[in-house]
N, C-alpha and C. Protein backbone atom coordinates (compact mmCIF):
# COMPACT_ATOMS: atom_id res chain seq x y z
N UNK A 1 109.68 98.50 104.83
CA UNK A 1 110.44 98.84 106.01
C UNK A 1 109.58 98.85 107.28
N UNK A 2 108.44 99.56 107.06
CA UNK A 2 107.41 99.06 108.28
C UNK A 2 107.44 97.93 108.91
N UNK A 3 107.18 96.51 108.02
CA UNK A 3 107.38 95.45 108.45
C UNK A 3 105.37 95.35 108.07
N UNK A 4 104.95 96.08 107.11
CA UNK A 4 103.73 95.83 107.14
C UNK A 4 102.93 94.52 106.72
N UNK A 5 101.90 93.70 107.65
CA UNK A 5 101.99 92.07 107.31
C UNK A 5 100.56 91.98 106.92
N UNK A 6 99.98 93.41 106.29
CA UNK A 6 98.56 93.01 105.82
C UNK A 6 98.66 94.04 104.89
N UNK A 7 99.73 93.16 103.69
CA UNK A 7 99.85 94.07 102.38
C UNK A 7 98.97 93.92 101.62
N UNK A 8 97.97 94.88 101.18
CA UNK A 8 97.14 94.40 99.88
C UNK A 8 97.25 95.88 98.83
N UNK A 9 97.27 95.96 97.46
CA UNK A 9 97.82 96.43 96.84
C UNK A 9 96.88 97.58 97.00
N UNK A 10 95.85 97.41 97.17
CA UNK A 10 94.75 98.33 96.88
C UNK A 10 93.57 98.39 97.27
N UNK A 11 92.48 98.95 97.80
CA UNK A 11 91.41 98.73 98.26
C UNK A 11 90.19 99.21 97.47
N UNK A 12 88.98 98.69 96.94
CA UNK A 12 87.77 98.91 96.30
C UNK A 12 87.16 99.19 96.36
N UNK A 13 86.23 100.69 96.42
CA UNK A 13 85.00 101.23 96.76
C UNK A 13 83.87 100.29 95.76
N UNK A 14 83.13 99.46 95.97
CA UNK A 14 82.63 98.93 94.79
C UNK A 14 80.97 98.69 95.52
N UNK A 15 80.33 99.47 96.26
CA UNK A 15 79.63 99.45 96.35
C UNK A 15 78.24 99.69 95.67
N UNK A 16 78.31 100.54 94.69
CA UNK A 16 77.34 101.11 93.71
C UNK A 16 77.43 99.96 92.38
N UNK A 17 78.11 99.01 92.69
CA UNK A 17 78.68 98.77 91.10
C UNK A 17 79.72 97.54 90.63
N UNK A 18 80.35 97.31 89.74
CA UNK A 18 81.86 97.22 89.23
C UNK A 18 82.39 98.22 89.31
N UNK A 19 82.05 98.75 88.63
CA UNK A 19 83.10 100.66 88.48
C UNK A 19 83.55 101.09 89.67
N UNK A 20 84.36 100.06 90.45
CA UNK A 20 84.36 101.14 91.43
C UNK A 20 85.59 102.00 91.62
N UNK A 21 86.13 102.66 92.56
CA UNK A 21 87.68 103.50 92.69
C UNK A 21 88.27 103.14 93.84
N UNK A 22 89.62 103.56 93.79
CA UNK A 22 90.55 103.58 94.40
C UNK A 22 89.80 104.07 95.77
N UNK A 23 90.32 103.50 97.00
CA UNK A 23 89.87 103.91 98.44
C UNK A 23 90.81 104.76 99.11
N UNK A 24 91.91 103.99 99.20
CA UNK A 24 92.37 104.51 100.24
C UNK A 24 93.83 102.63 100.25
N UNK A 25 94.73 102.79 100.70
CA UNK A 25 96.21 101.58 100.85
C UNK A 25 95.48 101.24 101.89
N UNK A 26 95.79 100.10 102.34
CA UNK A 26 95.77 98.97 103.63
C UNK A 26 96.94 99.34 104.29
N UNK A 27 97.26 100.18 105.60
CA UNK A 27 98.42 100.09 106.28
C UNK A 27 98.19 99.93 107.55
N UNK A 28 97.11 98.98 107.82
CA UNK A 28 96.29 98.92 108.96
C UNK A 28 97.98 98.15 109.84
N UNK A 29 98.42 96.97 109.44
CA UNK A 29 99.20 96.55 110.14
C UNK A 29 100.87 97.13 110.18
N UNK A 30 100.77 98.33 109.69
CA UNK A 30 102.47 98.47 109.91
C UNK A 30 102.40 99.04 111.08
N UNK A 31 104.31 98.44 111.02
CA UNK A 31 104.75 98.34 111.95
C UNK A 31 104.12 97.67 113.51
N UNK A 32 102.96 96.80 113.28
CA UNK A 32 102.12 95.67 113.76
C UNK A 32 103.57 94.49 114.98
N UNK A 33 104.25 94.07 114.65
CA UNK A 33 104.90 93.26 115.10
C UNK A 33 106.78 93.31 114.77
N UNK A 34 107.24 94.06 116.03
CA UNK A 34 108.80 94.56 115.34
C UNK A 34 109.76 93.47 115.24
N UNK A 35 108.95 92.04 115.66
CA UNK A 35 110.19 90.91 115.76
C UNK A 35 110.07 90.13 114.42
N UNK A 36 108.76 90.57 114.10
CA UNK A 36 108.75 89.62 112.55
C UNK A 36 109.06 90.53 111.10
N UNK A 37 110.30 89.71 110.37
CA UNK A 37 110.12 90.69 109.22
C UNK A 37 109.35 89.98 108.02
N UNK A 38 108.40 90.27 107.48
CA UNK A 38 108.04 89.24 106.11
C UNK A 38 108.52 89.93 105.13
N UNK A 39 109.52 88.94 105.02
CA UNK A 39 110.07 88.66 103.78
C UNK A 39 109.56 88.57 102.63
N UNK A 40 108.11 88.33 102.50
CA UNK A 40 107.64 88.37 101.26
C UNK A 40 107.45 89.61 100.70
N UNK A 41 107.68 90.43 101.54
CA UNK A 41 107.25 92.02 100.57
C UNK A 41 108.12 92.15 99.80
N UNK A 42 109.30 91.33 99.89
CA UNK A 42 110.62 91.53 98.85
C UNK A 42 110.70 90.90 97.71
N UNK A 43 109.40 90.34 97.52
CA UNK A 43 109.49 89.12 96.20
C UNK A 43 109.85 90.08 95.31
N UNK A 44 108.71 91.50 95.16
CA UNK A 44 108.87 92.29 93.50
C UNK A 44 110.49 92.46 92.81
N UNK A 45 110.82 92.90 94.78
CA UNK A 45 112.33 93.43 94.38
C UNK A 45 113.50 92.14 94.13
N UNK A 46 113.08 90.84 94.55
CA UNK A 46 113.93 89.88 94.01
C UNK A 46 113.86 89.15 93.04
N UNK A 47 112.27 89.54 92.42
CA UNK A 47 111.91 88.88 91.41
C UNK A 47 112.58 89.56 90.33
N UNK A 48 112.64 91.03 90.53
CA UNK A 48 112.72 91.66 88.92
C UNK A 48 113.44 92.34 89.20
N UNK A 49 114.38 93.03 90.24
CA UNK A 49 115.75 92.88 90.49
C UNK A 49 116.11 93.94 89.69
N UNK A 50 115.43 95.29 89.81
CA UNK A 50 115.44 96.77 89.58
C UNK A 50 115.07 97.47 90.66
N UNK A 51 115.91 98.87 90.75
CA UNK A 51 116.30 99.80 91.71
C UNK A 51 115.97 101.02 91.01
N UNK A 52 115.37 101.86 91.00
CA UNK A 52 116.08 103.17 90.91
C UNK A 52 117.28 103.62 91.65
N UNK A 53 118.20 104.13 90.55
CA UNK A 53 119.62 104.53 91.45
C UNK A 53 119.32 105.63 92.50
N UNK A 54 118.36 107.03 92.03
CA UNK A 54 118.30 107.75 93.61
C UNK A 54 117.45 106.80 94.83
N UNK A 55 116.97 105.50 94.50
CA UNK A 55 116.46 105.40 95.93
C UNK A 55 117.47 104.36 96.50
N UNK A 56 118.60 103.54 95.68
CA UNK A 56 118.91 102.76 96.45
C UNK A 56 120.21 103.60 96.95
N UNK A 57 120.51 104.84 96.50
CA UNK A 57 121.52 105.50 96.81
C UNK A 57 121.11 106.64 98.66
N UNK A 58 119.50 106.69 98.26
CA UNK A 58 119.13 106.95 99.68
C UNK A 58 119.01 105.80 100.42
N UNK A 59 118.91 104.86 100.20
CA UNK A 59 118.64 103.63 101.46
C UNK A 59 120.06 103.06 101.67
N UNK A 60 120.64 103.63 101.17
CA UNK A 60 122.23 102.90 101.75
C UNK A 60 122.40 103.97 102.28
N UNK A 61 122.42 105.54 102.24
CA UNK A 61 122.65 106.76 102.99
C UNK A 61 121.89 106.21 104.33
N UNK A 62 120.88 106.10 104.54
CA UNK A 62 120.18 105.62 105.90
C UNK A 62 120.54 104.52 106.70
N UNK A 63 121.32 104.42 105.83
CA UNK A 63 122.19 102.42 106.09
C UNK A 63 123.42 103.12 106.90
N UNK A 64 123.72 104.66 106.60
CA UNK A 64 125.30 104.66 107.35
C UNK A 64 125.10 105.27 108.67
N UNK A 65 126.08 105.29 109.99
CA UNK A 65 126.02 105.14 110.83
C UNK A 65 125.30 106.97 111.15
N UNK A 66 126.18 107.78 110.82
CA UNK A 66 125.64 108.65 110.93
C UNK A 66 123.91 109.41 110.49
N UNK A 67 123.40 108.48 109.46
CA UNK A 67 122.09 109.34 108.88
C UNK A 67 121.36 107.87 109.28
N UNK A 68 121.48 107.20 110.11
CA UNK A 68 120.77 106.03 109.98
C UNK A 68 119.32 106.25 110.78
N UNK A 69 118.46 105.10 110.06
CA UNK A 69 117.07 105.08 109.35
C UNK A 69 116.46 105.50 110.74
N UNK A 70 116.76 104.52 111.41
CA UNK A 70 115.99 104.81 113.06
C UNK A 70 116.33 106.15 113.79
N UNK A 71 117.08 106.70 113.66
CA UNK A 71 117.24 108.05 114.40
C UNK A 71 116.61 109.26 113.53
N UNK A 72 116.82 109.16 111.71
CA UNK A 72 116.16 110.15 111.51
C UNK A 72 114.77 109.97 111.71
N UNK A 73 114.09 108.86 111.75
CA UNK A 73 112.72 108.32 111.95
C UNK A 73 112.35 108.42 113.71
N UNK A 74 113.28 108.78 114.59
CA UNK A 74 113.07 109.08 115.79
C UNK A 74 112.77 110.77 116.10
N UNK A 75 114.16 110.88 115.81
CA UNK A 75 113.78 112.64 115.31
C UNK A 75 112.88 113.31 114.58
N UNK A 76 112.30 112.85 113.65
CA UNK A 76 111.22 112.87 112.84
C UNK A 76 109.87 113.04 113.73
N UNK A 77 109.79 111.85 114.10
CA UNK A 77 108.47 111.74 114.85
C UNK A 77 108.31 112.27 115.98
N UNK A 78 109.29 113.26 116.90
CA UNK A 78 109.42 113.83 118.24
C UNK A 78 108.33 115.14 117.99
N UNK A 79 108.53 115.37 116.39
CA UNK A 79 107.29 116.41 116.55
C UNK A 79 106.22 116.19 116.27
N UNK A 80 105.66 114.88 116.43
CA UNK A 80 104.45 114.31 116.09
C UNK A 80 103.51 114.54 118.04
N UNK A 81 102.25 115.53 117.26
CA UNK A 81 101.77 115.52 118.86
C UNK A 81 101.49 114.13 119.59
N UNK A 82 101.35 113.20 118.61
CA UNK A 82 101.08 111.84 119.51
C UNK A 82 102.28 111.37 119.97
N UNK A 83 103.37 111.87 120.17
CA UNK A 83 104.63 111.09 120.25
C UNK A 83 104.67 110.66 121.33
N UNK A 84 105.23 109.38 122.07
CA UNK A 84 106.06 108.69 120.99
C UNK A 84 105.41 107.94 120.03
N UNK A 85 105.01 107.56 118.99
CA UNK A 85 104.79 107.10 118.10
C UNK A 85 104.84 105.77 117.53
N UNK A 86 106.33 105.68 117.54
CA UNK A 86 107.14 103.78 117.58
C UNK A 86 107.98 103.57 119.04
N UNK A 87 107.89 102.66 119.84
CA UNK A 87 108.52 102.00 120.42
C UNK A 87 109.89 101.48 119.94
N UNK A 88 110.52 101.96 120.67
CA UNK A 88 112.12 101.26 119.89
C UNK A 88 112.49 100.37 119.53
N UNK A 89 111.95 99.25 119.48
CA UNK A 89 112.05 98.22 118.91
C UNK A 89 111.77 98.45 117.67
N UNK A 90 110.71 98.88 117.73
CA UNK A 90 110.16 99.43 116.19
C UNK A 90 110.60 100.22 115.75
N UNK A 91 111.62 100.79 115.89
CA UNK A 91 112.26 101.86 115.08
C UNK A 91 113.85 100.99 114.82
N UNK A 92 114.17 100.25 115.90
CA UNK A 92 115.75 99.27 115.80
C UNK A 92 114.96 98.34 114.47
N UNK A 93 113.92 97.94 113.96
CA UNK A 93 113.09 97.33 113.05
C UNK A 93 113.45 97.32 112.12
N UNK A 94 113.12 99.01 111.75
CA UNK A 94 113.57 99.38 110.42
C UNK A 94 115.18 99.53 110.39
N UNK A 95 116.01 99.76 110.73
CA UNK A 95 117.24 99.29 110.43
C UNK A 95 117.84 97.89 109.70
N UNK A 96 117.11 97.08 110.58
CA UNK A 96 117.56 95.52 110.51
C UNK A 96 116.74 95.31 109.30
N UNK A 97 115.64 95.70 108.99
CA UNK A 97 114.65 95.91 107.31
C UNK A 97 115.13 96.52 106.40
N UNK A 98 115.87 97.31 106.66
CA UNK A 98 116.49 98.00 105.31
C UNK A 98 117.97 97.33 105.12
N UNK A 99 118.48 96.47 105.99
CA UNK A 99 119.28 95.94 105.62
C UNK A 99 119.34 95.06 104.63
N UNK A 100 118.23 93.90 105.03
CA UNK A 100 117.58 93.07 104.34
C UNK A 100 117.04 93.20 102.94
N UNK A 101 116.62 94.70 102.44
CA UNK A 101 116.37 95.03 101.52
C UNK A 101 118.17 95.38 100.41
N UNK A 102 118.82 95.72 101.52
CA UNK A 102 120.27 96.24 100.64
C UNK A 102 120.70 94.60 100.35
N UNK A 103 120.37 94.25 100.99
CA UNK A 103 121.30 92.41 100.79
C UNK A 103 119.63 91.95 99.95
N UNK A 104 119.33 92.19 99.48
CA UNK A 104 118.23 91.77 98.56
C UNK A 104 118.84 92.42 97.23
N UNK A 105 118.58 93.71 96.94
CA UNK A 105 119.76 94.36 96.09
C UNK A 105 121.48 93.87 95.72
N UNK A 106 121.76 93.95 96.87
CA UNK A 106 123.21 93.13 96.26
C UNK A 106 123.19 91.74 95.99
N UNK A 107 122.02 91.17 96.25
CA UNK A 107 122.16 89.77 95.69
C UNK A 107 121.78 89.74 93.74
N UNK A 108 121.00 90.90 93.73
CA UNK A 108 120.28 90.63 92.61
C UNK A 108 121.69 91.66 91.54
N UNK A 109 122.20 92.29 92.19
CA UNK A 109 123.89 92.91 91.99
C UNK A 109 124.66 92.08 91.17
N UNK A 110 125.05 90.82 92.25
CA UNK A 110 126.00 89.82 92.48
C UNK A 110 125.39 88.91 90.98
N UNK A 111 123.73 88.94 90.81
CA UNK A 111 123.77 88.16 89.51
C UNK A 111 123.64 88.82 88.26
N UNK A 112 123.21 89.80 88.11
CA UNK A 112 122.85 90.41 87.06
C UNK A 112 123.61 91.47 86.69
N UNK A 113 124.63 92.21 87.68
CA UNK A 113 125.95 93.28 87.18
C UNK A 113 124.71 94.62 87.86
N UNK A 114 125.40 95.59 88.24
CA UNK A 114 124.91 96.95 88.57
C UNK A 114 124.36 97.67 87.73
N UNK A 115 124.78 97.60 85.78
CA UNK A 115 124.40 97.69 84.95
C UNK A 115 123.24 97.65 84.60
N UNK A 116 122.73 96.48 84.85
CA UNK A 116 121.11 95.68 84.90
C UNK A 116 120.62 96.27 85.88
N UNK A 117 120.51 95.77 86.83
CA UNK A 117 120.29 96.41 88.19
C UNK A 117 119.47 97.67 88.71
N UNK A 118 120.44 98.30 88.36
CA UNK A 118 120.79 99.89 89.08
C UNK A 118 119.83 100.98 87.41
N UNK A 119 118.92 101.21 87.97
CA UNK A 119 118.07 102.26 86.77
C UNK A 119 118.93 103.87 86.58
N UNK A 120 119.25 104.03 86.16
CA UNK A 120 119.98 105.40 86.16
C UNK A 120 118.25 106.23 85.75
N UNK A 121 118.18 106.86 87.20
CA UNK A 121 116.95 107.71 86.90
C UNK A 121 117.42 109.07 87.32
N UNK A 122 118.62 109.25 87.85
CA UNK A 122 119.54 110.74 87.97
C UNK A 122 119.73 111.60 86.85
N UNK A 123 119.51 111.25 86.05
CA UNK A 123 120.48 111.72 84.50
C UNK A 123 119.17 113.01 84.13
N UNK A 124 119.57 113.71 84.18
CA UNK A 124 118.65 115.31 83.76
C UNK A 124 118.70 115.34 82.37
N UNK A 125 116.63 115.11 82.02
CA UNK A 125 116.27 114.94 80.63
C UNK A 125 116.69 116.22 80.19
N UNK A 126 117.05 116.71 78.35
CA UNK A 126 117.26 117.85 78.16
C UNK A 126 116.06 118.33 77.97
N UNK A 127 116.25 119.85 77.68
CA UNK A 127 115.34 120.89 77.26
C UNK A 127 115.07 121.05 75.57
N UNK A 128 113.78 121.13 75.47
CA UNK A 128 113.62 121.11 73.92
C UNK A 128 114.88 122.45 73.38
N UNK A 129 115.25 123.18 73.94
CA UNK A 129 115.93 124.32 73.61
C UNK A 129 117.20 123.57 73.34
N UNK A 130 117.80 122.37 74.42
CA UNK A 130 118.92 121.92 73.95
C UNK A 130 118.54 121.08 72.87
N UNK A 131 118.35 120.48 72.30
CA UNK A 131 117.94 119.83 70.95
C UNK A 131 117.60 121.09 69.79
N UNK A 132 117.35 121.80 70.22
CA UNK A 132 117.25 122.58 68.99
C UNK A 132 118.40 123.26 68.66
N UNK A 133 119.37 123.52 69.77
CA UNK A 133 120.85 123.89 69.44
C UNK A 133 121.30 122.75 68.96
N UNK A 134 121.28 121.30 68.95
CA UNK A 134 121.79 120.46 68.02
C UNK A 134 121.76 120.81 66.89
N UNK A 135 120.36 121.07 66.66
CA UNK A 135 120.43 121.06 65.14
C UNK A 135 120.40 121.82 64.49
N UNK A 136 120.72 123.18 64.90
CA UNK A 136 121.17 124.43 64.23
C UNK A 136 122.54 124.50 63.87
N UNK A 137 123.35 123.25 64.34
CA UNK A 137 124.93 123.20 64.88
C UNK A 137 125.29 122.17 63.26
């Protein structure tokens, strides 16, 4: 949603070594340029065309007129002492980006059924206590 165009998955302390660790994400360029969206950050999600259901159920909530992405992300950042923060363009950005991401989703919808799709990660695992009333039953 940034629009970030210097994605790299991960960065390498590898100075001492091979062995090295985790640094720190590359987010040097978000939100870098609000007129370009790359599209390629969407390959994972069009390639393999899985959602968790609570997140695509929040990114369509941000999608509606009232909770939408750029105003809570405006309001958000008003208490940031550096504010303003994004330029409006860059915040009208992420709107037009998360669209792109929902029509990335409903395409992968349209082929594979919601079924496939859509991860049901809502569903509340039980408690060993409920399994053990199974089987006392």
């Amino acid at each position: 949603l940034p629009g970030n165009m210097d994605r790299h998955h991960y960065e390498m302390f590898t100075k001492f070594g091979d062995d090295g660790f985790l640094l720190h994400l590359d987010n040097a360029r978000g939100f870098g340029r609000h007129s370009h969206d790359e599209i390629s950050i969407l390959a994972p999600l069009s390639q393999c065309c899985v959602i968790k259901r609570t997140t695509l159920l929040r990114l369509r909530l941000l999608a509606e007129p009232e909770y939408r992405l750029s105003e809570v992300m405006r309001e958000s950042l008003l208490q940031d002492p550096l504010a303003p923060v994004l330029t409006e363009p860059h915040l009208l950005a992420l709107d037009r980006r998360l669209q792109l991401v929902l029509d990335a989703v409903g395409k992968c919808i349209e082929s594979f059924g919601e079924a496939t799709v859509v991860a049901n990660d809502s569903a509340q695992p039980q408690s060993p206590a409920a399994h053990r009333a199974r089987l006392d039953t």
